[in-house]
C-alpha atoms as a PDB file:
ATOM      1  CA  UNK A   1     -14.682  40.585 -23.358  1.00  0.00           C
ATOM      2  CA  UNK A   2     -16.560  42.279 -20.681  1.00  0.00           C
ATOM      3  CA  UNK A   3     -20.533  41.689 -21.740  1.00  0.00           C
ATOM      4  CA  UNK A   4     -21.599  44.135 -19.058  1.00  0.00           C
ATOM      5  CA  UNK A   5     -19.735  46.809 -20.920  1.00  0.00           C
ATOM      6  CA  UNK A   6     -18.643  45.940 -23.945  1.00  0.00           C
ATOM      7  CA  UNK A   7     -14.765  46.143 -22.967  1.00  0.00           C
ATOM      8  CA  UNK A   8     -11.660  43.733 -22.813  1.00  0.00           C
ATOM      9  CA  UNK A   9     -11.053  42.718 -19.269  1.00  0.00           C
ATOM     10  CA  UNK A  10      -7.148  42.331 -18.866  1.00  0.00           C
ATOM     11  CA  UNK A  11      -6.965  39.069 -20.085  1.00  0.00           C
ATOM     12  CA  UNK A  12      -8.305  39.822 -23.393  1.00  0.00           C
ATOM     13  CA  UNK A  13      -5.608  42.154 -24.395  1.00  0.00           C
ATOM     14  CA  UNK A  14      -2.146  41.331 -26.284  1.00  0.00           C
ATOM     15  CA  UNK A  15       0.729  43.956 -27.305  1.00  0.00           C
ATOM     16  CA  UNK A  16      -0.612  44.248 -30.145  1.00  0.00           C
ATOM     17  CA  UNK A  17      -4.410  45.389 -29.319  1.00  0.00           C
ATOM     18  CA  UNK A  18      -2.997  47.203 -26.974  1.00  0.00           C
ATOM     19  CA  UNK A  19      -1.025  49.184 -29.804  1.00  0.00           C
ATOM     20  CA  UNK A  20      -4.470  49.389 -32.288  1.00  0.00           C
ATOM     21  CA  UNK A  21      -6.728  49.912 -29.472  1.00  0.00           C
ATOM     22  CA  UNK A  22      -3.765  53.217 -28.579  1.00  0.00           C
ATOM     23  CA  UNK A  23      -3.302  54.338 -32.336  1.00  0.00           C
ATOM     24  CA  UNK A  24      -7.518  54.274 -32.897  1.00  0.00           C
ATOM     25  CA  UNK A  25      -8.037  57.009 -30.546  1.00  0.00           C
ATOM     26  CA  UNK A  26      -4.376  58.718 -32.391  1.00  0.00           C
ATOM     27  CA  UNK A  27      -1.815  57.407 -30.029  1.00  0.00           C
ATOM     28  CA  UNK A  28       0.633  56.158 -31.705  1.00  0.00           C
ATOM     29  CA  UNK A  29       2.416  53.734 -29.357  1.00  0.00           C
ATOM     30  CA  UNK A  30       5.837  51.759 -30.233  1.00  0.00           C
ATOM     31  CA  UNK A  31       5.974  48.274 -28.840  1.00  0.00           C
ATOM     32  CA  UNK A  32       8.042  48.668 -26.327  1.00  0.00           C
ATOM     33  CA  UNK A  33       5.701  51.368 -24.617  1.00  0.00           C
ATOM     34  CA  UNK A  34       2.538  48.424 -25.561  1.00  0.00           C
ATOM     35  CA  UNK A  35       4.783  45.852 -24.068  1.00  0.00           C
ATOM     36  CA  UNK A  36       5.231  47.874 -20.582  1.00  0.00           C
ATOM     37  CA  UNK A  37       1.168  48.334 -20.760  1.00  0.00           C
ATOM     38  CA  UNK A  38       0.392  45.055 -21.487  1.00  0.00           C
ATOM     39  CA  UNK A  39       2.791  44.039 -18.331  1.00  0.00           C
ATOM     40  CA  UNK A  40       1.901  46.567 -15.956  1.00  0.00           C
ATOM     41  CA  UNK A  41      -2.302  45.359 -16.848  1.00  0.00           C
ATOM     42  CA  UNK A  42      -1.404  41.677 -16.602  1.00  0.00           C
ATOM     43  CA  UNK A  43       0.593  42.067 -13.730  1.00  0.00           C
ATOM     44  CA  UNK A  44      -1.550  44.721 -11.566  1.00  0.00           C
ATOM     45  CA  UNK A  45       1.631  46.572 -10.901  1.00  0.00           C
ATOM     46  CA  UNK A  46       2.184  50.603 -11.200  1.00  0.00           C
ATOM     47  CA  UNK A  47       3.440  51.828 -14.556  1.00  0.00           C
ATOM     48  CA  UNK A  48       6.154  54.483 -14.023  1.00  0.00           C
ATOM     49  CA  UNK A  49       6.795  56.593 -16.912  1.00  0.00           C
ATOM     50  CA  UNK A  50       9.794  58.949 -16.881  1.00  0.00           C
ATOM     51  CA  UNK A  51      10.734  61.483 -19.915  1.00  0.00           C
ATOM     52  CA  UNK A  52      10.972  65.150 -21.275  1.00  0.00           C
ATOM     53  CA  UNK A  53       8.145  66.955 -20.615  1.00  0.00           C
ATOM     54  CA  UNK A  54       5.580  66.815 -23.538  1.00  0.00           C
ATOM     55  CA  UNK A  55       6.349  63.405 -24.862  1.00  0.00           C
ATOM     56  CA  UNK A  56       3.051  62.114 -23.678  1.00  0.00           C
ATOM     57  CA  UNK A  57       3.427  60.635 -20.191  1.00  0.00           C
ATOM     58  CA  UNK A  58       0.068  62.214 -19.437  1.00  0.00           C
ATOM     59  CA  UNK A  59      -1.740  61.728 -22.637  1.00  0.00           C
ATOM     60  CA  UNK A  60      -1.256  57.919 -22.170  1.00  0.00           C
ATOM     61  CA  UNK A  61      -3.144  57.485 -19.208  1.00  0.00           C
ATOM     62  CA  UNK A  62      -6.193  59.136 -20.678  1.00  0.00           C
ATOM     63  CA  UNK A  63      -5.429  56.877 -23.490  1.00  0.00           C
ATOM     64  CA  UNK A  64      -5.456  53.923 -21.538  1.00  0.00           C
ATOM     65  CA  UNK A  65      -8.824  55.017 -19.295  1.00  0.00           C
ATOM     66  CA  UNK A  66     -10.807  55.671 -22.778  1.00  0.00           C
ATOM     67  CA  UNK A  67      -9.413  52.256 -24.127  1.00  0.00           C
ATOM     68  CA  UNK A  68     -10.394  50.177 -20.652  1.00  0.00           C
ATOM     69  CA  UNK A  69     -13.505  52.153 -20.520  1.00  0.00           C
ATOM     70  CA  UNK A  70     -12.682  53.071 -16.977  1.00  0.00           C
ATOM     71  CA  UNK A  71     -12.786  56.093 -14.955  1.00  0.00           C
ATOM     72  CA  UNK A  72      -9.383  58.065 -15.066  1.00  0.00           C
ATOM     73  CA  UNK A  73      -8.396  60.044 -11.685  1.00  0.00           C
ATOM     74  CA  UNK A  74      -5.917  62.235 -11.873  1.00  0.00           C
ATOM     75  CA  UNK A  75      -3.901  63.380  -8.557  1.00  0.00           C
ATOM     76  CA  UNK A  76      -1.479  66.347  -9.871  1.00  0.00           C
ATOM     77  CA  UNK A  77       1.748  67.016  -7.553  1.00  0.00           C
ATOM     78  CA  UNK A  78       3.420  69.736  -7.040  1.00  0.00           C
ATOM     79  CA  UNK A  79       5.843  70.571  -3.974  1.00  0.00           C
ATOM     80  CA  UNK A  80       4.025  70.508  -0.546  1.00  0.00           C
ATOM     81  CA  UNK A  81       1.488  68.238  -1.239  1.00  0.00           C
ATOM     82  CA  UNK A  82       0.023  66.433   1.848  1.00  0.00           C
ATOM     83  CA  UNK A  83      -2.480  63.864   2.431  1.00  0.00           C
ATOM     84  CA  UNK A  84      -5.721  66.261   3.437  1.00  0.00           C
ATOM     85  CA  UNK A  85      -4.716  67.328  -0.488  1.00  0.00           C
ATOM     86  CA  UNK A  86      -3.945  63.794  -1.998  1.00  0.00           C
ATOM     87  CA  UNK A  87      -6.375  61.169   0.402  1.00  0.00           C
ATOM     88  CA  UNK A  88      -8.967  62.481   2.525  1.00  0.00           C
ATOM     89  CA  UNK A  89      -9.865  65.672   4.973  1.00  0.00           C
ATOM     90  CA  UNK A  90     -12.664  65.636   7.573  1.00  0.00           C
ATOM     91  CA  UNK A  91     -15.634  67.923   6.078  1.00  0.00           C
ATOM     92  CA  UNK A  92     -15.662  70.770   8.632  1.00  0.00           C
ATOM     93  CA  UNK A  93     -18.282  73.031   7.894  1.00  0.00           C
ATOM     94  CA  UNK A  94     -20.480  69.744   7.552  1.00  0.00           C
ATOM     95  CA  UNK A  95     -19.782  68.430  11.316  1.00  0.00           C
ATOM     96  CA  UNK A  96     -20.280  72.167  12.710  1.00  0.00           C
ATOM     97  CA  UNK A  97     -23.499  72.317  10.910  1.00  0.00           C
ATOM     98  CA  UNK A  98     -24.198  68.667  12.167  1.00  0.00           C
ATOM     99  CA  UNK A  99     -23.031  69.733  15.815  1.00  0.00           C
ATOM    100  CA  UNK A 100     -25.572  72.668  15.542  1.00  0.00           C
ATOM    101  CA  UNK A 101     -27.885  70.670  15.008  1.00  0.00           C
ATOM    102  CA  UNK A 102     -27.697  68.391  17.106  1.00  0.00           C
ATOM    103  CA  UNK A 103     -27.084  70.615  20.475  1.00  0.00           C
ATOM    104  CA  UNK A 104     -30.645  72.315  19.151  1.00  0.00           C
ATOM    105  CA  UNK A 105     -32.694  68.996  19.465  1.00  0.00           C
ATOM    106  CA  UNK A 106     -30.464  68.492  22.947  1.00  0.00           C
ATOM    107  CA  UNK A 107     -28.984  65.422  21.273  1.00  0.00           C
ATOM    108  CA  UNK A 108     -25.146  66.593  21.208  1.00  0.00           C
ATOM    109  CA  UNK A 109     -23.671  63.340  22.996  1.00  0.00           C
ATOM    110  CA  UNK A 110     -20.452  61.262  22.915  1.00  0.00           C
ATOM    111  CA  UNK A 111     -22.583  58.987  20.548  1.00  0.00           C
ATOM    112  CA  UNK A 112     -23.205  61.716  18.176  1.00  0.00           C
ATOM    113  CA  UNK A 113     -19.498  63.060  18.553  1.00  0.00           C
ATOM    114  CA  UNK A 114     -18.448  59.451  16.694  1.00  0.00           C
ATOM    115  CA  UNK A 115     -21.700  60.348  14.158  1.00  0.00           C
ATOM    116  CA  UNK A 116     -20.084  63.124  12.956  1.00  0.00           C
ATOM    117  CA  UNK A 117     -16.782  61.273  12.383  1.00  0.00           C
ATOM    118  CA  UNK A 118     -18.220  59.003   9.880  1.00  0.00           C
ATOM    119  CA  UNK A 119     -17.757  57.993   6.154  1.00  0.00           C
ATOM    120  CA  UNK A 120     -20.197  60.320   5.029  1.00  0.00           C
ATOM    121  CA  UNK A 121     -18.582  63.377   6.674  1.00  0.00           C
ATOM    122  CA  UNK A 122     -15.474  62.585   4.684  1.00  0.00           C
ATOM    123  CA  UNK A 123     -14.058  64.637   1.996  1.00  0.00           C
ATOM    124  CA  UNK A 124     -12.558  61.635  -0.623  1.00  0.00           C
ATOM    125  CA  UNK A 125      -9.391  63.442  -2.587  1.00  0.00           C
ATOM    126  CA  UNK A 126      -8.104  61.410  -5.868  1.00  0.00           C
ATOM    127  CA  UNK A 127      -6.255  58.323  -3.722  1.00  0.00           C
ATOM    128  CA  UNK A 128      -8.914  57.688  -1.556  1.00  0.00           C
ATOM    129  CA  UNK A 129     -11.294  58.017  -4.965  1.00  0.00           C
ATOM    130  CA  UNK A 130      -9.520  55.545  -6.988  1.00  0.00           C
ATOM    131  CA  UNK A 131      -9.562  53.179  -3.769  1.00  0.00           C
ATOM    132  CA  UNK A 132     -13.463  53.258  -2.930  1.00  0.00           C
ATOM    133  CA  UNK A 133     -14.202  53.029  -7.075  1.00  0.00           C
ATOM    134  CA  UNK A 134     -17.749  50.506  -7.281  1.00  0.00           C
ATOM    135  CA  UNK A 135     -18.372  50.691 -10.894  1.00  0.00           C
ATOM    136  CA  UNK A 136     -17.248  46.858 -11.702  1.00  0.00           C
ATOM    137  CA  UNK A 137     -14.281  48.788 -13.767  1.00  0.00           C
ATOM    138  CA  UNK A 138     -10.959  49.341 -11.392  1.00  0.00           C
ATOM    139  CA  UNK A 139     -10.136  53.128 -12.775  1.00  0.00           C
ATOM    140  CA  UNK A 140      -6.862  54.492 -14.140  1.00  0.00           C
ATOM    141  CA  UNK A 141      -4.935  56.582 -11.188  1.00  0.00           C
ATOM    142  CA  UNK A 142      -2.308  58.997 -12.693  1.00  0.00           C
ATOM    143  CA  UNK A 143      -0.139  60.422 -10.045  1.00  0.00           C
ATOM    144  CA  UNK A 144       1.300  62.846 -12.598  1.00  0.00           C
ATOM    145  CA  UNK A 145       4.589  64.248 -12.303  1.00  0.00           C
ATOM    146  CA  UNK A 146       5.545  62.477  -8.516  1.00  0.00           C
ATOM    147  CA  UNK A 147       9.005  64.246  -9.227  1.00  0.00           C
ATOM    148  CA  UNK A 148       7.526  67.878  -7.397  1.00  0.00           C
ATOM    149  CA  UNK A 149       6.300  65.771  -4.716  1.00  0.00           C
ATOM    150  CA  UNK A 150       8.287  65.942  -1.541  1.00  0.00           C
ATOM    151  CA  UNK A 151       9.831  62.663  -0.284  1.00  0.00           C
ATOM    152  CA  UNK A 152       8.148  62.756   2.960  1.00  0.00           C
ATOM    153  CA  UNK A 153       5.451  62.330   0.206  1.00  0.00           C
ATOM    154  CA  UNK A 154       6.726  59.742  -1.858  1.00  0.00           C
ATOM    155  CA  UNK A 155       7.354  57.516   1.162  1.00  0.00           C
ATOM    156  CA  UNK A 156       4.102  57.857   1.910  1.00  0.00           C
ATOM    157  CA  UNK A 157       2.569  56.913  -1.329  1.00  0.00           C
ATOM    158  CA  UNK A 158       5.047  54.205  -1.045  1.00  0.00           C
ATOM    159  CA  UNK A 159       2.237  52.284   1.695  1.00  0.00           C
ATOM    160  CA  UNK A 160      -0.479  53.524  -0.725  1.00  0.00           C
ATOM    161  CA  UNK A 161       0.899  51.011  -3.931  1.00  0.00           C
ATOM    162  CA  UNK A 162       1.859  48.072  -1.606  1.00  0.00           C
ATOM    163  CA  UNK A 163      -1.179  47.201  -0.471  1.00  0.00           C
ATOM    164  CA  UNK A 164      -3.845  49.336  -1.782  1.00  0.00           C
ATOM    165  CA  UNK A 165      -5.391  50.758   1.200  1.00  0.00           C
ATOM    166  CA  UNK A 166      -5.587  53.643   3.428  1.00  0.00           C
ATOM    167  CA  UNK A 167      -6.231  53.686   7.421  1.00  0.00           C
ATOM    168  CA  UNK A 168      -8.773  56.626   8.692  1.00  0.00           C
ATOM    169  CA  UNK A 169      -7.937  56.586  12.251  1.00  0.00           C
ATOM    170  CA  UNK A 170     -11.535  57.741  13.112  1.00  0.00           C
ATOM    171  CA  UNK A 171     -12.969  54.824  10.189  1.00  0.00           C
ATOM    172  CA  UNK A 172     -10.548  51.876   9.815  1.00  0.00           C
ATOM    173  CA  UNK A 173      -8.707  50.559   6.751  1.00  0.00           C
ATOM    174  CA  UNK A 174     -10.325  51.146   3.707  1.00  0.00           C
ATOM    175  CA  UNK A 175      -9.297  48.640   0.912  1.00  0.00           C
ATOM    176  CA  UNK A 176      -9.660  48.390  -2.826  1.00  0.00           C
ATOM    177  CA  UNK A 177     -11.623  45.838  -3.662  1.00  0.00           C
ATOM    178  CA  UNK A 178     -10.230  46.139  -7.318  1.00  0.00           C
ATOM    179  CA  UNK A 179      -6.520  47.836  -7.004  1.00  0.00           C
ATOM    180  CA  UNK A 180      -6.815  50.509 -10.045  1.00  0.00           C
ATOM    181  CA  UNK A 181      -4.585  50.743 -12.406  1.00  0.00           C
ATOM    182  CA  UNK A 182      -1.605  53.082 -11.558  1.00  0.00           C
ATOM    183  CA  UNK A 183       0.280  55.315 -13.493  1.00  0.00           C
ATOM    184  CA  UNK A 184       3.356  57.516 -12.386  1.00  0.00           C
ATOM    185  CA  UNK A 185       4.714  60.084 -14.735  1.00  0.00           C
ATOM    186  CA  UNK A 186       8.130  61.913 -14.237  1.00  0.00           C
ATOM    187  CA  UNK A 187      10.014  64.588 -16.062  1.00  0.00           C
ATOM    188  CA  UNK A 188      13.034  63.537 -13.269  1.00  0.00           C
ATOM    189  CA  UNK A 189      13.532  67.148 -12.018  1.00  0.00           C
ATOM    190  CA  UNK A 190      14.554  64.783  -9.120  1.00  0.00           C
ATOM    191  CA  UNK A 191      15.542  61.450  -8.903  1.00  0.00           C
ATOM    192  CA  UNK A 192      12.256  59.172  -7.433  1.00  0.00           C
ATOM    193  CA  UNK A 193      13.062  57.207  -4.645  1.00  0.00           C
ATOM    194  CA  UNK A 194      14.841  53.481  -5.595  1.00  0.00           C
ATOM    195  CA  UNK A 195      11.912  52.028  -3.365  1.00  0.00           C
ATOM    196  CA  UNK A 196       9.665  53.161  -5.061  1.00  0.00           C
ATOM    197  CA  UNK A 197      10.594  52.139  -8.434  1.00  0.00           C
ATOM    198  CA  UNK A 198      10.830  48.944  -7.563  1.00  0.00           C
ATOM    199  CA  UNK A 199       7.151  48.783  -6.819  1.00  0.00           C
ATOM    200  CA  UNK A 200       6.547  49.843 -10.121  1.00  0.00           C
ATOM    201  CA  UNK A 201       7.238  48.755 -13.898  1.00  0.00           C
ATOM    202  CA  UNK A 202       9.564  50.984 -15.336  1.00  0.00           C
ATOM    203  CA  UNK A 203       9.428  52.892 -19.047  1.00  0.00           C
ATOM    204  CA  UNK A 204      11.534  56.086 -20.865  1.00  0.00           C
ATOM    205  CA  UNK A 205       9.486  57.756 -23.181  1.00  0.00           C
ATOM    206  CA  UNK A 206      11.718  59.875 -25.442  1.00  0.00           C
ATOM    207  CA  UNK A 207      10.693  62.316 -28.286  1.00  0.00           C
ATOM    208  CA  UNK A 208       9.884  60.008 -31.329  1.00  0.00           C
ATOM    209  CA  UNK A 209      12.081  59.838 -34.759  1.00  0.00           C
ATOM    210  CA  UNK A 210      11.066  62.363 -36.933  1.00  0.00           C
ATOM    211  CA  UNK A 211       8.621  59.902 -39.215  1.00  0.00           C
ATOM    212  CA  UNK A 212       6.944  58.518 -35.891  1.00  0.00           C
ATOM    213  CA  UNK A 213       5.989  62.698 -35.236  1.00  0.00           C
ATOM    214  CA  UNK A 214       4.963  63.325 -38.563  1.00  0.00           C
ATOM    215  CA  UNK A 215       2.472  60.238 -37.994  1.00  0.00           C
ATOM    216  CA  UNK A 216       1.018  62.031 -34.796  1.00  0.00           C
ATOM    217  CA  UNK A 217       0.682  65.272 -36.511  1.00  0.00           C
ATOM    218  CA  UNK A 218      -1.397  63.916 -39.334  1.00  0.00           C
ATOM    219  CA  UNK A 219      -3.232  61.697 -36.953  1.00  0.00           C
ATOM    220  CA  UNK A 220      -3.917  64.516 -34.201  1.00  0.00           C
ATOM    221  CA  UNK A 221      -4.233  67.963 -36.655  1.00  0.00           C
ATOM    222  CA  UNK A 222      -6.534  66.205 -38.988  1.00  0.00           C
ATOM    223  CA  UNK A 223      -6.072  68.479 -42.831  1.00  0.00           C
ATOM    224  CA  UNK A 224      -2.440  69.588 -42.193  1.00  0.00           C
ATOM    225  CA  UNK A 225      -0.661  69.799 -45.712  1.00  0.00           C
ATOM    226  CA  UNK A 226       1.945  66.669 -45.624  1.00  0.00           C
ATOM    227  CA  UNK A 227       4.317  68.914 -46.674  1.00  0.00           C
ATOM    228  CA  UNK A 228       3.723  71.272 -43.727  1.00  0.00           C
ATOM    229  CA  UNK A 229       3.725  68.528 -41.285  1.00  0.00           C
ATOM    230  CA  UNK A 230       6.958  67.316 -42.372  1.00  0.00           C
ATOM    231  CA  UNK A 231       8.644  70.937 -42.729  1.00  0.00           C
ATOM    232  CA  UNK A 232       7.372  71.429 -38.988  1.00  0.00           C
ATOM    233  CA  UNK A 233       8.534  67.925 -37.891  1.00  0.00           C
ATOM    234  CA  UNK A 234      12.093  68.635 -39.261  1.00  0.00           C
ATOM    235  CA  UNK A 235      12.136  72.106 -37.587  1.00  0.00           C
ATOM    236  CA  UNK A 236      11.203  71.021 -34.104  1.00  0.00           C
ATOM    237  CA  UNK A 237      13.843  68.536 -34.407  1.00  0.00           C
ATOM    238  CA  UNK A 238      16.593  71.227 -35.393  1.00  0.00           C
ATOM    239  CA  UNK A 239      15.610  73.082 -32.570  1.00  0.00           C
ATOM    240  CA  UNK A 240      15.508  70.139 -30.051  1.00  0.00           C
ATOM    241  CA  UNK A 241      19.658  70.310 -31.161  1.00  0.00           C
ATOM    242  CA  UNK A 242      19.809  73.773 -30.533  1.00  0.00           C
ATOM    243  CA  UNK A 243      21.310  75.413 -26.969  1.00  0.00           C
ATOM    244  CA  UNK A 244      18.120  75.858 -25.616  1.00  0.00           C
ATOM    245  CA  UNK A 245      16.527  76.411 -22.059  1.00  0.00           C
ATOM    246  CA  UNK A 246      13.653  73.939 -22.778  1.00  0.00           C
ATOM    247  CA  UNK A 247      13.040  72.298 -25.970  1.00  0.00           C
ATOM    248  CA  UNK A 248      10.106  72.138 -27.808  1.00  0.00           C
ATOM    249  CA  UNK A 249       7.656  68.738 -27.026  1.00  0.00           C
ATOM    250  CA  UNK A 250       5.484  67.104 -28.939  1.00  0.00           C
ATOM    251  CA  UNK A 251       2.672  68.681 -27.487  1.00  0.00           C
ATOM    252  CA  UNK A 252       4.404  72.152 -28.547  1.00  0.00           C
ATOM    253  CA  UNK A 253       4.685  70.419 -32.398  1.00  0.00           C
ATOM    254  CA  UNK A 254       1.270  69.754 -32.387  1.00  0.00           C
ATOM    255  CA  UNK A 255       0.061  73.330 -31.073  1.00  0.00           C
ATOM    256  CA  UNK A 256       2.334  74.396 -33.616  1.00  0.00           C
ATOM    257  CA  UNK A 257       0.640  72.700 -36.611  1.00  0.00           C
ATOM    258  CA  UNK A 258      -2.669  73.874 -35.998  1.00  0.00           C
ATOM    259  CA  UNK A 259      -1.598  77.268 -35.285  1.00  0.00           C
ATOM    260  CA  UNK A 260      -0.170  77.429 -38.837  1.00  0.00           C
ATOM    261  CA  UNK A 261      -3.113  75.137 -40.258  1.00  0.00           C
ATOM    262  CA  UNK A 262      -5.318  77.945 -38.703  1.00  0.00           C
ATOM    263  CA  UNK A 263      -3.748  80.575 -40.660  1.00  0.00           C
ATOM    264  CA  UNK A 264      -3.663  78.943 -44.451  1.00  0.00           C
ATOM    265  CA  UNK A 265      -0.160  78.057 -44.615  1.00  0.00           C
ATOM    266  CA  UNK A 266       0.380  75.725 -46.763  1.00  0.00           C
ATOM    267  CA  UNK A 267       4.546  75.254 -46.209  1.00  0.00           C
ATOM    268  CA  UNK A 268       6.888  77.188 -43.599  1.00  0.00           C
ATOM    269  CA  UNK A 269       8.492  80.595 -44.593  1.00  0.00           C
ATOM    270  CA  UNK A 270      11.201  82.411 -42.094  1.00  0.00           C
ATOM    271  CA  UNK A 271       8.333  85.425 -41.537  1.00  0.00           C
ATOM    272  CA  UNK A 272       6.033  82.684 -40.451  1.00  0.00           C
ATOM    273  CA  UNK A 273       8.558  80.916 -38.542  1.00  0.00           C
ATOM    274  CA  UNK A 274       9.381  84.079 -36.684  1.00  0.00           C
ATOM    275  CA  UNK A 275       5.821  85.974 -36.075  1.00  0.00           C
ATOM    276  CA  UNK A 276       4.304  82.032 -34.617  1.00  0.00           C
ATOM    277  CA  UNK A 277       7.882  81.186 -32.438  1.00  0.00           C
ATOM    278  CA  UNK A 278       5.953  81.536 -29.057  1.00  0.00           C
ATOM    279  CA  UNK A 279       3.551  78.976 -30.024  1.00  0.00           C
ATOM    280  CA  UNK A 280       6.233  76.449 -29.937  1.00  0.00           C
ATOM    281  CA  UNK A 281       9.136  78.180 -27.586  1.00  0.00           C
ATOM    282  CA  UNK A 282       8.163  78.784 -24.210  1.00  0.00           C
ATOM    283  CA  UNK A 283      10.664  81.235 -23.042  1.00  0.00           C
ATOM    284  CA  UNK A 284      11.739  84.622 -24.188  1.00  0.00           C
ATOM    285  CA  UNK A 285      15.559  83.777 -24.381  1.00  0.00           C
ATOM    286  CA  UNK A 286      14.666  80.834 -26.724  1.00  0.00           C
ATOM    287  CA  UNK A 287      12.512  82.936 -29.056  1.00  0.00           C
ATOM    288  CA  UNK A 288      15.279  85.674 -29.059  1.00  0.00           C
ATOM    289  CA  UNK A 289      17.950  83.430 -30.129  1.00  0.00           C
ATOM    290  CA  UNK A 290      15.929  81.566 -32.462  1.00  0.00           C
ATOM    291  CA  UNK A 291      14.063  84.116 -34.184  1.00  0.00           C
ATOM    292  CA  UNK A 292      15.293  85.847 -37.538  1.00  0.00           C
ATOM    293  CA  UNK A 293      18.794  84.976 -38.909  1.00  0.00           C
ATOM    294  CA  UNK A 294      18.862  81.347 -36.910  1.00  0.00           C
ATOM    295  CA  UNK A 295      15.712  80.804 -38.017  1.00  0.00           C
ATOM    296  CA  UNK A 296      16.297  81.200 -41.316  1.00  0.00           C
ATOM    297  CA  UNK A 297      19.471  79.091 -41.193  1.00  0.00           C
ATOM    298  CA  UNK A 298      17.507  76.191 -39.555  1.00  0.00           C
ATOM    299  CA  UNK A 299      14.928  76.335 -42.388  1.00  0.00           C
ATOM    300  CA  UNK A 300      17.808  76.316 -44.943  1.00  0.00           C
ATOM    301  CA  UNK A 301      19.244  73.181 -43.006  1.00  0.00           C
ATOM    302  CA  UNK A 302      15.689  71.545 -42.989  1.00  0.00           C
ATOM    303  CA  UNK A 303      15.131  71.997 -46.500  1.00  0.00           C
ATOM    304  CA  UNK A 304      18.973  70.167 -47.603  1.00  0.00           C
ATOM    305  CA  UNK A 305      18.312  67.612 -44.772  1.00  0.00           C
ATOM    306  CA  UNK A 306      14.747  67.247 -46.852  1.00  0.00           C
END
């Protein structure tokens, strides 16, 4: 253990306080999922994490920063993203002010025209961040949902994971003096690129059995009636069967248990089921088809499945 901080380096940690570490802070964590942790930690390679959304991709990498007691930087992608957005960008206003300045005191020179182009006149976005981390404690870098990045993208952050480092033309190569720990979710709205998969550790997440849910609800709603846990468990898992255009995640169970913990129920009833469906269906189409006679039906299967 880290004496400085009171943490486990990497080599203190085995599957299995990995998984106690994970379920203390009401994660629960199957050992497969510990075993692709404790791999990607001991190995310093990226962890990439593919599954439905809402099975807890993201919630794992916080997880993991709390547990490591390191710093967790999140860079979220979406379609278009570029490297002013994801790395670094010049501060502009800065080096105009700095030019200003300079041409008042009748300094302005070619000297001062490198000045201005220097580390402290750079704008650090979340790669660049998690590469230039000091704190003795290599953070957690989520690159969270690489599937909406573009390719041109991807390749790109392809460079990034093989050698940890980034080259500012105007600087020089910046390295990591610690590589951070990486973590790449995807809900594969796209295929990622083979090449980069094989930089990484792979895991699937899927949406847990029905006991393994009823476990995170009690852990993460704390005072939900068992039996209204369980009725809610068994629901969202009827309607991850039905013909739906996105099916409910976990993160949609658990809004959904608090939502009825906040109003006193006790158990589920088809008026509650129907009046609280857009807590835990996200599209109008969904609610439609689910909501009154279905719904009712469902609960009726739920309760002879029970």
């Amino acid at each position: 253990m880290d004496e400085r901080n009171g943490e486990h380096s990497a080599q203190d940690w085995t599957i299995e306080r990995l998984q106690d570490a994970f379920r203390a802070r009401d994660y629960l964590c199957d050992r497969s999922l510990a075993t692709a942790v404790f791999l990607a930690l001991e190995l310093g390679r990226p962890l990439l994490l593919e599954g439905e959304a809402g099975v807890g991709k993201t919630e794992l990498a916080k997880v993991l920063a709390a547990t490591l007691g390191a710093r967790l930087i999140r860079l979220q992608c979406y379609e278009g993203l570029d490297v002013t957005t994801a790395v670094y960008e010049w501060n502009y206003p800065r080096q105009m002010l700095e030019i200003r300045l300079l041409e008042a005191r009748a300094a302005a020179s070619s000297t001062s025209a490198q000045h201005i182009f220097g580390p402290e006149f750079l704008i650090r976005r979340p790669l660049l961040q998690a590469l230039e981390a000091h704190d003795g404690v290599p953070p957690v870098l989520l690159i969270d949902e690489i599937d909406r990045a573009d390719e041109e993208f991807e390749a790109y952050l392809l460079e990034i994971l093989s050698d940890f480092q980034v080259t500012v033309p105007e600087i020089g190569t910046i390295r990591a003096e610690r590589p951070p720990r990486v973590i790449l979710t995807s809900n594969r709205t796209r295929e990622v690129h083979d090449a980069l998969k094989r930089r990484c550790l792979y895991h699937w997440i899927d949406y847990p059995s029905a006991q393994k849910e009823f476990e995170i609800v009690l852990a993460r709603v704390p005072g939900a009636p068992e039996r209204l846990a369980r009725e809610v468990v068994a629901f969202v898992h009827r309607l991850r069967e039905a013909d739906l255009t996105k099916v409910p995640g976990i993160a949609e169970t658990l809004d959904w248990a608090a939502a009825l913990l906040s109003l006193g129920a006790r158990e589920l009833d088809p008026d509650l089921v129907n009046e609280t469906l857009g807590v835990v269906l996200k599209y109008e189409e969904d609610i439609r088809h689910v909501r009154g006679d279905t719904a009712r039906a469902m609960l009726d299967e739920v309760a002879a499945r029970a």
